[in-house]
Protein backbone atom coordinates (compact mmCIF):
# COMPACT_ATOMS: atom_id res chain seq x y z
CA UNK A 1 106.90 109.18 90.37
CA UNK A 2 104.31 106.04 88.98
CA UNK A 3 101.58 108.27 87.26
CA UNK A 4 97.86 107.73 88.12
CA UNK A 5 95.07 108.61 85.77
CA UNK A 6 93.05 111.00 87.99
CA UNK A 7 90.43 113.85 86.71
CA UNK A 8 92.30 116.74 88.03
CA UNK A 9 88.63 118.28 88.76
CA UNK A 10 87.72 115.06 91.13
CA UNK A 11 88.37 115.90 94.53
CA UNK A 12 89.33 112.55 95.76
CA UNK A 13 89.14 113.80 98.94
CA UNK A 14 86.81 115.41 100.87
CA UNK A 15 87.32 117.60 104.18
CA UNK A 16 85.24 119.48 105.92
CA UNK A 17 85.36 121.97 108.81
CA UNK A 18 82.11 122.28 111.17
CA UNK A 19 82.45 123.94 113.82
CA UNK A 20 85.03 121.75 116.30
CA UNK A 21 84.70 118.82 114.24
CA UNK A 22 86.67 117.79 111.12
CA UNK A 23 84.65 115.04 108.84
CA UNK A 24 86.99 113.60 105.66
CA UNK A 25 85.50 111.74 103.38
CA UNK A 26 87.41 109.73 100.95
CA UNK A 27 85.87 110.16 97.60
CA UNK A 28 86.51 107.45 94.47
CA UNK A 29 83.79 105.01 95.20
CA UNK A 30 83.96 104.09 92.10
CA UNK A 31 87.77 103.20 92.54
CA UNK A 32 86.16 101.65 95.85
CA UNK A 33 88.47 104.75 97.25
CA UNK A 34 91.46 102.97 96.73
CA UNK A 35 94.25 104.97 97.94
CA UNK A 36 96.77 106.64 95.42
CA UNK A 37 99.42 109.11 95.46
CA UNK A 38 97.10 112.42 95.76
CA UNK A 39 94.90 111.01 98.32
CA UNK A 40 97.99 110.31 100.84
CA UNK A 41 98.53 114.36 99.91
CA UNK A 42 95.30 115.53 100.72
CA UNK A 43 95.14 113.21 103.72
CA UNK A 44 98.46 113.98 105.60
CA UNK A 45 97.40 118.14 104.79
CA UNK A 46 94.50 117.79 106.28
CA UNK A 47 95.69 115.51 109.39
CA UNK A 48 99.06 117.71 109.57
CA UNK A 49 96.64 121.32 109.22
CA UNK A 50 94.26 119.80 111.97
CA UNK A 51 96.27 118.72 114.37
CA UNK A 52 97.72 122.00 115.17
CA UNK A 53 94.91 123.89 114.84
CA UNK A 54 93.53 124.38 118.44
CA UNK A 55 89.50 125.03 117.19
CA UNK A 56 89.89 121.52 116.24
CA UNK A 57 89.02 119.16 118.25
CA UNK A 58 87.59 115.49 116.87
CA UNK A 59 88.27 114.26 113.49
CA UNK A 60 86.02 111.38 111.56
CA UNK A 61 86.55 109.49 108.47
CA UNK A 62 84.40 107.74 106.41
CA UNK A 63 84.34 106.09 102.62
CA UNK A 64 82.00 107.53 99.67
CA UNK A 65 79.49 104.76 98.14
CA UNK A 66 79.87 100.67 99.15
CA UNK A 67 83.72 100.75 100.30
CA UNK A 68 85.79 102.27 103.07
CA UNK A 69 88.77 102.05 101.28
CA UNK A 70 90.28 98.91 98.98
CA UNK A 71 93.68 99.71 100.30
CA UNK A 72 96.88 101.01 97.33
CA UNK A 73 96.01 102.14 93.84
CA UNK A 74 97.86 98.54 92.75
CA UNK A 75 97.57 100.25 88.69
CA UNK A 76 99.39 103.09 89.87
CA UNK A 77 102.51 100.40 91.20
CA UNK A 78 101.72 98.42 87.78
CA UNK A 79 102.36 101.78 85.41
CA UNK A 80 105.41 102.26 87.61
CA UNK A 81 107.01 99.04 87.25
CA UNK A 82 109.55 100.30 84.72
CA UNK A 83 110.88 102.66 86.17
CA UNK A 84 113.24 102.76 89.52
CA UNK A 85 112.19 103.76 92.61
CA UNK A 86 108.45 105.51 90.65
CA UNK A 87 106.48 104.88 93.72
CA UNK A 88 109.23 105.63 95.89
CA UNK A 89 107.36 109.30 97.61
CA UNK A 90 104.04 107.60 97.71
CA UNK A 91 105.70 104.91 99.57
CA UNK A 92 107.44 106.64 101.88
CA UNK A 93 104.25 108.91 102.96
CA UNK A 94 102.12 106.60 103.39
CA UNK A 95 103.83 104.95 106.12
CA UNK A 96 104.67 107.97 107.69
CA UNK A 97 100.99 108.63 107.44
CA UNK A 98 100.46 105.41 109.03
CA UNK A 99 103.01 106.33 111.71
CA UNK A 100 100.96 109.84 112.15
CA UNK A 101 97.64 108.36 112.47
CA UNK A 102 98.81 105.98 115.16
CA UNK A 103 100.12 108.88 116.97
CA UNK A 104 97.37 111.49 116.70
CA UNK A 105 96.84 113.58 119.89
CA UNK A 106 93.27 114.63 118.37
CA UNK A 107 90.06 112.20 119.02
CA UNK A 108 89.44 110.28 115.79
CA UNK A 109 87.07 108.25 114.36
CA UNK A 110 86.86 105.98 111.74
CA UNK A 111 82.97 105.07 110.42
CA UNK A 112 83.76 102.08 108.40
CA UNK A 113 81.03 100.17 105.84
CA UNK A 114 81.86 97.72 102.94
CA UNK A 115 85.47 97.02 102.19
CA UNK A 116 87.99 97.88 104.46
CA UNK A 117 91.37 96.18 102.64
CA UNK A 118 95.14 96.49 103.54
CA UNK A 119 96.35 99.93 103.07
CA UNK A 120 92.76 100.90 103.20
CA UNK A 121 92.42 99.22 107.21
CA UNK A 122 95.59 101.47 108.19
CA UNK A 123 92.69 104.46 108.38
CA UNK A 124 90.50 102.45 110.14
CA UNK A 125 92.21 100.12 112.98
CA UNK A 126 94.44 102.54 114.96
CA UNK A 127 91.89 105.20 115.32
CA UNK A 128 91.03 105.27 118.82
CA UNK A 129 87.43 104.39 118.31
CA UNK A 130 86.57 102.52 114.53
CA UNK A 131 82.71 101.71 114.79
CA UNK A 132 81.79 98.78 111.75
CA UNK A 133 78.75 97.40 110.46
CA UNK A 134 77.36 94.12 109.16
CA UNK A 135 78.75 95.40 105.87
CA UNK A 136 82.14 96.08 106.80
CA UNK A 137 85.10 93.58 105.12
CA UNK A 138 88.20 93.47 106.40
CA UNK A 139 91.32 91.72 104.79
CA UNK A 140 95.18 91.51 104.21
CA UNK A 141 95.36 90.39 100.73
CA UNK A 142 98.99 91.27 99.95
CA UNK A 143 101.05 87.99 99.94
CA UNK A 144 98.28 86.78 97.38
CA UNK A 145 100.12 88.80 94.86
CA UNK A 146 103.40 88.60 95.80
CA UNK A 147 103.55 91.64 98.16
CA UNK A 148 103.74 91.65 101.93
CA UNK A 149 101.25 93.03 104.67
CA UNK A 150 102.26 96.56 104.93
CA UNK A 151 100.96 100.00 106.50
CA UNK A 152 101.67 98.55 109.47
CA UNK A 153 99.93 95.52 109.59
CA UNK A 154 103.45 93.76 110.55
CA UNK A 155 103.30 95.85 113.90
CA UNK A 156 99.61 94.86 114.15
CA UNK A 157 98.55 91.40 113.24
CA UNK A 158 101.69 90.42 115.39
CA UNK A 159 99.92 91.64 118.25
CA UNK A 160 97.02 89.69 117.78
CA UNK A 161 96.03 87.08 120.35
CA UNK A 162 97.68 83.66 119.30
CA UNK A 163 99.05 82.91 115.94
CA UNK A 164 95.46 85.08 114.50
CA UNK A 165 97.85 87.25 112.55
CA UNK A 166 99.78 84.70 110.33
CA UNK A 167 96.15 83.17 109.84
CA UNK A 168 95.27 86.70 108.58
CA UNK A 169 98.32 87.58 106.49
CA UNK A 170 98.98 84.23 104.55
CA UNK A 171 95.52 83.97 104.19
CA UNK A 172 94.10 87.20 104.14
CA UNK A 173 90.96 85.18 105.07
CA UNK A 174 87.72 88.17 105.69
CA UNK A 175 86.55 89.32 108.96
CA UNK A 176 83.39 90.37 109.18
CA UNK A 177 82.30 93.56 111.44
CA UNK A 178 81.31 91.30 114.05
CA UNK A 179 84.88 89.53 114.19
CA UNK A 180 86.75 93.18 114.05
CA UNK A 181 85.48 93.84 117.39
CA UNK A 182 85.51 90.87 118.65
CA UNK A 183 89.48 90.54 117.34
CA UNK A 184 90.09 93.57 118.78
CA UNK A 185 90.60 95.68 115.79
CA UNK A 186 87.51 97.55 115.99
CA UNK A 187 86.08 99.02 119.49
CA UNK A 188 82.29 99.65 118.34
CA UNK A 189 79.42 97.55 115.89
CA UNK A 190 76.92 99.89 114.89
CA UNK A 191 73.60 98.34 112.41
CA UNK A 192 74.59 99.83 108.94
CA UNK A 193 70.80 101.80 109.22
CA UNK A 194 71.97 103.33 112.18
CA UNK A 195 75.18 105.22 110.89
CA UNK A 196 74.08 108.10 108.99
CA UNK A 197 72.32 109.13 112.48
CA UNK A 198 75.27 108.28 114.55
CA UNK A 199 77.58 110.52 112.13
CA UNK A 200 75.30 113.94 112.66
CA UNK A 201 75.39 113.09 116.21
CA UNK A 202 79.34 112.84 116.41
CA UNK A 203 79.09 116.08 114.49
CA UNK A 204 76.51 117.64 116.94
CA UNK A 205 78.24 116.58 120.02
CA UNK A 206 80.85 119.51 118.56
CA UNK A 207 83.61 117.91 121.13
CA UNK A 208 86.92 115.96 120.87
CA UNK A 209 86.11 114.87 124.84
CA UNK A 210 86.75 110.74 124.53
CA UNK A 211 83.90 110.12 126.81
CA UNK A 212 81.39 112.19 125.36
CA UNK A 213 82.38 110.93 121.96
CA UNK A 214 82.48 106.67 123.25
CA UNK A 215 79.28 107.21 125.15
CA UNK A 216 77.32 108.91 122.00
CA UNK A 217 78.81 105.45 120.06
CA UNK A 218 78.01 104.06 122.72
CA UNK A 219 73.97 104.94 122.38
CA UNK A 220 73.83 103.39 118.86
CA UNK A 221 76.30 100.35 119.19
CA UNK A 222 75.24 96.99 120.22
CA UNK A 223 76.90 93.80 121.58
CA UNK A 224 78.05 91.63 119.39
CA UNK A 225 77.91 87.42 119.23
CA UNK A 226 79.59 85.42 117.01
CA UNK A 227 78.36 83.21 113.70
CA UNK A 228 78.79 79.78 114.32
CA UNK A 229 81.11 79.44 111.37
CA UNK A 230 83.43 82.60 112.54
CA UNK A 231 86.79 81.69 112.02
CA UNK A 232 87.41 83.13 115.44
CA UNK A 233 85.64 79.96 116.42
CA UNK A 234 88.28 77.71 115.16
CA UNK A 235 91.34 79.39 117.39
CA UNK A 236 92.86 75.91 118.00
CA UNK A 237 93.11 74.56 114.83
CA UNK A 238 95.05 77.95 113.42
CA UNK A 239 96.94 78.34 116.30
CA UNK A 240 98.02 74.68 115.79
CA UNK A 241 98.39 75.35 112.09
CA UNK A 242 99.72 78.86 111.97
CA UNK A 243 102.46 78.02 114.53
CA UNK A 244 104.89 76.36 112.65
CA UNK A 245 107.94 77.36 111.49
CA UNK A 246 107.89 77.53 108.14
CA UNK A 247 104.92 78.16 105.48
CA UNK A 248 105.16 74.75 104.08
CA UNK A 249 104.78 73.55 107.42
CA UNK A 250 101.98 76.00 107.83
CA UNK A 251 100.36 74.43 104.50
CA UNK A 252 100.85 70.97 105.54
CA UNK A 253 99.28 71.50 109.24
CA UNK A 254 96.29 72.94 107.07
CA UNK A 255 96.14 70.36 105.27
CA UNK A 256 96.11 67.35 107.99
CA UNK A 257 93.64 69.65 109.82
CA UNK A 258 91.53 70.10 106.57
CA UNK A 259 91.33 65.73 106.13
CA UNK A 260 89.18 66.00 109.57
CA UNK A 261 85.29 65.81 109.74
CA UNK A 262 83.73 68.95 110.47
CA UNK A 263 86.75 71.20 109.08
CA UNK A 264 85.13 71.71 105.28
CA UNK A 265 85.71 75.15 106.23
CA UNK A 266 89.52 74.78 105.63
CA UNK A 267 89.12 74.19 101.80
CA UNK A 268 88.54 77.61 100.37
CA UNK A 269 91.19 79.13 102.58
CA UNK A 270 93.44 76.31 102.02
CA UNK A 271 92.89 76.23 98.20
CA UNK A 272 93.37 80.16 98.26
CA UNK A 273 96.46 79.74 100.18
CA UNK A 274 98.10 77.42 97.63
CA UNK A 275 97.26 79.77 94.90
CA UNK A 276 99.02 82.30 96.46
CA UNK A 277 103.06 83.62 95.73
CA UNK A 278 105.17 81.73 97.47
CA UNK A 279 108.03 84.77 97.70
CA UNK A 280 104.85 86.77 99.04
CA UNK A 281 104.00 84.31 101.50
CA UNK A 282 107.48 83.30 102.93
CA UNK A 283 108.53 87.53 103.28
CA UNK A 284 105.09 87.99 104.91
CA UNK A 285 105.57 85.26 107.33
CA UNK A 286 108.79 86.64 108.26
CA UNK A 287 107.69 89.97 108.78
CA UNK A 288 105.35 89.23 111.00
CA UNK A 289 107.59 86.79 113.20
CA UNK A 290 109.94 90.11 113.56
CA UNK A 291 106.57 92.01 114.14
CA UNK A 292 106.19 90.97 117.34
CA UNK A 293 109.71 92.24 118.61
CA UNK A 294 109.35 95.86 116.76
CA UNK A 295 108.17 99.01 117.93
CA UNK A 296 105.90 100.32 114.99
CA UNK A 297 108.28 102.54 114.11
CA UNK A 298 110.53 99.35 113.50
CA UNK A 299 107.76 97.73 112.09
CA UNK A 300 107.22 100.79 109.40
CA UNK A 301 111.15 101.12 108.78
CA UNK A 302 111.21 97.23 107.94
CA UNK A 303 107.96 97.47 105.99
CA UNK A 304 109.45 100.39 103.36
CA UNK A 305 112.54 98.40 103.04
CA UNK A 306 110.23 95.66 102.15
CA UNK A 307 107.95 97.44 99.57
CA UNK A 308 110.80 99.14 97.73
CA UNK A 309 112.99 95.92 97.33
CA UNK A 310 110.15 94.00 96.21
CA UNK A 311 109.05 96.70 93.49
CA UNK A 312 112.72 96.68 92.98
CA UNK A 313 112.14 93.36 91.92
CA UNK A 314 115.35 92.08 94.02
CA UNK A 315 114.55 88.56 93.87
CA UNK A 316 111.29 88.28 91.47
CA UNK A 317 108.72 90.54 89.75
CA UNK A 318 105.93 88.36 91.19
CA UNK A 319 104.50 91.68 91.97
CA UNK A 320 103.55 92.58 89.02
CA UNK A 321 102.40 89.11 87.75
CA UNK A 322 100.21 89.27 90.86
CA UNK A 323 98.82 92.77 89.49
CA UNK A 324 98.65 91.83 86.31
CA UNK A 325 96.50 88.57 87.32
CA UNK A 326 94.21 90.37 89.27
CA UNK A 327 93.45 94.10 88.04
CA UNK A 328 95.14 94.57 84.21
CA UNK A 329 94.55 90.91 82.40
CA UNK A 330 92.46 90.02 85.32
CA UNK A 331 92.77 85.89 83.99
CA UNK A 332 93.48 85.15 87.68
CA UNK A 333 96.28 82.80 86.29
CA UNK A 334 99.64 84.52 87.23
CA UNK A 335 102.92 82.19 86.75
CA UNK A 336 105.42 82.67 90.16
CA UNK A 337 109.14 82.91 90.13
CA UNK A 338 109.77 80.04 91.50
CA UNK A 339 106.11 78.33 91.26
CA UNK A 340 106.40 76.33 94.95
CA UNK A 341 107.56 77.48 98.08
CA UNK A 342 109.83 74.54 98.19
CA UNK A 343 111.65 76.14 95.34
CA UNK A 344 112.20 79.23 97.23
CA UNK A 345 115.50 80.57 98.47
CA UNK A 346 115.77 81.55 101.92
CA UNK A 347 118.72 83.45 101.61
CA UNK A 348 117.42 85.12 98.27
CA UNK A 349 113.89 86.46 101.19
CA UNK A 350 117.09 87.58 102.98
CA UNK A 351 117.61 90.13 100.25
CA UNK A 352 114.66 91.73 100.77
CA UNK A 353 115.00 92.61 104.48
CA UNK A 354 118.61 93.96 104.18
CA UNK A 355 119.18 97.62 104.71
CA UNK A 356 119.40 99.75 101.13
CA UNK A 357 123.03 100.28 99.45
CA UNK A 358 121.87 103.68 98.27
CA UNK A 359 120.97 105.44 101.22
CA UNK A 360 117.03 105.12 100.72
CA UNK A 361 115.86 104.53 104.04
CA UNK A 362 112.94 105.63 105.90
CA UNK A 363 113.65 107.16 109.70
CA UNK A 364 110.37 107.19 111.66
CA UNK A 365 110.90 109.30 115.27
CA UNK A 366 110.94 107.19 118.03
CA UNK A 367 107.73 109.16 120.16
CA UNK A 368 105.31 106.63 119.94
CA UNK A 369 102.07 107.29 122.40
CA UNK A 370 99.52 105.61 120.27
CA UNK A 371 97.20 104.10 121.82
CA UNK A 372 97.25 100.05 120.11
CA UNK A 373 97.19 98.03 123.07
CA UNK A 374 94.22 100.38 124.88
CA UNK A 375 92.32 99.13 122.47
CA UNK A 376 92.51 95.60 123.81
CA UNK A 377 91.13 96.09 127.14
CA UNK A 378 88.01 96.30 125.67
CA UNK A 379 87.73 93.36 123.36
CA UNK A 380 86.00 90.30 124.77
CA UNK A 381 87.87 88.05 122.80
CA UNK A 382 91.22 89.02 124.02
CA UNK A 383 90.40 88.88 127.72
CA UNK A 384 90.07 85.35 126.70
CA UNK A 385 93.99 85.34 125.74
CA UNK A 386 95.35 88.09 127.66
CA UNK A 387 98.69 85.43 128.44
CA UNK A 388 99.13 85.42 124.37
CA UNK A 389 98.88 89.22 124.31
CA UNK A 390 101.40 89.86 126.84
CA UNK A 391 104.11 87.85 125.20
């Protein structure tokens, strides 16, 4: 196993037992509670321990200081890189923490300011009610650096109205707290001032009953109306865009679209885009075509074979350059193998979604009553494209 520098006195997280509710906190704001090995622990004990325990009724989750949760501990991968298969049991709980949470038969609810980033949004989006602020920043980052959107974010993002979710994951362009509901991936927006009150109320209510708990949210939440800029604005031109069969199609669209007058909003995603791993982006692509014919536990399954080949390094170590670019040298210049998606193999991606030779393979059950699509019925914007969800 990768090891992670942790103070073995910092409880990195926190759970606590009031009465019928259960509050966890997660607890490295410094880390901006990124998620490592011992907080997937503490979190599946405490879900796992909760779950059966019948005085227990609703369960809510929040982030220490200005984050939610950054998503994976990337150092912890980084220190790992040398050896086979290190990360290989933080890997494989995670998603099955992912697969947990999406199947909870206790009320949750996620309380989400500041950053709210790939692995770090699986605690958030599936919760039956995740209430976000004007602070709240959501993103899937992970084909940036050469990795792919994971923790169920295949299963996800695929189900997003449109071609939203290849926007998101080549991009991982932010959404704003605002655009989370509105997208569907959050059911409540709450002022930032107000959530510190709505929290002892939750607590107060002392019930898991999903009507009591949506109508307390309910009492502090507000409706919500798009910036003018929103990128949920410009559903046309990404759908037109995002669409295409290939990334350097994808790239080229962009870039057509990005020559027109009034689109100067294209040229930070665009330029971010191009900066991007090319492996990362064509596996991510992929994975979320197959997305949207997966069950999640399909989605999850595909997703660890995914993660481990790619820390495998089966067809580059972009990976790690990505890591190292961002978080260890942090020069923001890492060199991909190849440099251009041109230069990419297809059949070399192929690698990377091929069943294991050695027998490492996650099996997720096949009981699957979360509750994903409920969410929909109450987002705004996708009654506007309830044909696109359907398909």
């Amino acid at each position: 196993m990768a090891q992670e520098v942790v103070n073995p006195e910092e409880k990195v997280v926190l759970g606590e037992e009031i009465d019928h509710v259960r509050l966890i906190t997660l607890n490295r704001p410094r880390q901006l509670n990124v998620i490592s090995s011992k907080v997937v622990s503490l979190l599946a004990d405490f879900l796992e321990k909760w779950e059966k325990d019948d005085n227990t009724e609703l369960i809510l989750i929040k982030g220490a200081g200005r984050a939610f949760s950054a998503g994976g501990d990337l150092r912890m991968f980084y220190d790992g890189r040398t050896s086979r298969d290190s990360c290989v049991e933080v890997v494989y709980r995670m998603y099955w923490l992912c697969h947990h949470i999406h199947t909870y038969k206790k009320t949750q609810v996620a309380l989400v300011h500041g950053i709210s980033m790939g692995g770090g949004a699986s605690l958030m989006v599936p919760m039956k009610f995740s209430v976000v602020t004007e602070k709240t920043v959501f993103s899937t980052p992970e084909a940036s650096i050469g990795f792919h959107t994971d923790c169920g974010f295949s299963y996800i993002l695929s189900r997003l109205p449109g071609h939203l979710g290849e926007f998101l994951a080549l991009t991982g362009a932010r959404l704003n707290g605002k655009e989370l509901v509105a997208a569907g991936m959050a059911t409540h927006f709450v002022p930032f001032e107000k959530l510190p009150e709505l929290e002892k109320r939750l607590v107060s209510l002392n019930s898991g009953d999903e009507n009591a708990v949506k109508s307390v949210i309910e009492e502090f939440s507000v409706d919500i109306q798009l910036d003018e800029g929103s990128v949920l604005n410009k559903l046309s031109i990404i759908d037109e865009c995002f669409s295409k069969d290939t990334v350097v199609d994808i790239i080229k669209s962009f870039e057509l679209e990005a020559s027109k007058d009034g689109n100067g909003w294209i040229g930070a995603i665009l330029k971010g885009l191009k900066r991007s791993s090319p492996n990362g982006l064509k596996i991510t692509l992929r994975s979320i075509r197959e997305g949207r014919k997966q069950t999640l536990a399909e989605c999850l399954e595909k997703e660890f074979r995914l993660t481990m080949n790619i820390l495998r390094t089966t067809i580059s170590a972009d990976v790690y350059e990505g890591i190292r670019a961002l978080t260890i040298d942090k020069d923001n210049a890492p060199k991909w193998d190849p440099p251009t998606c041109d230069e990419v193999d297809d059949s070399k991606v192929d690698l990377v979604f091929q069943p294991f030779e050695d027998n490492l393979e996650l099996q997720i059950p096949e009981d699957e009553t979360h509750r994903w699509e409920g969410k929909y019925e109450h987002s705004a914007y996708a009654a506007l494209n309830a044909t696109e969800i359907a398909k």
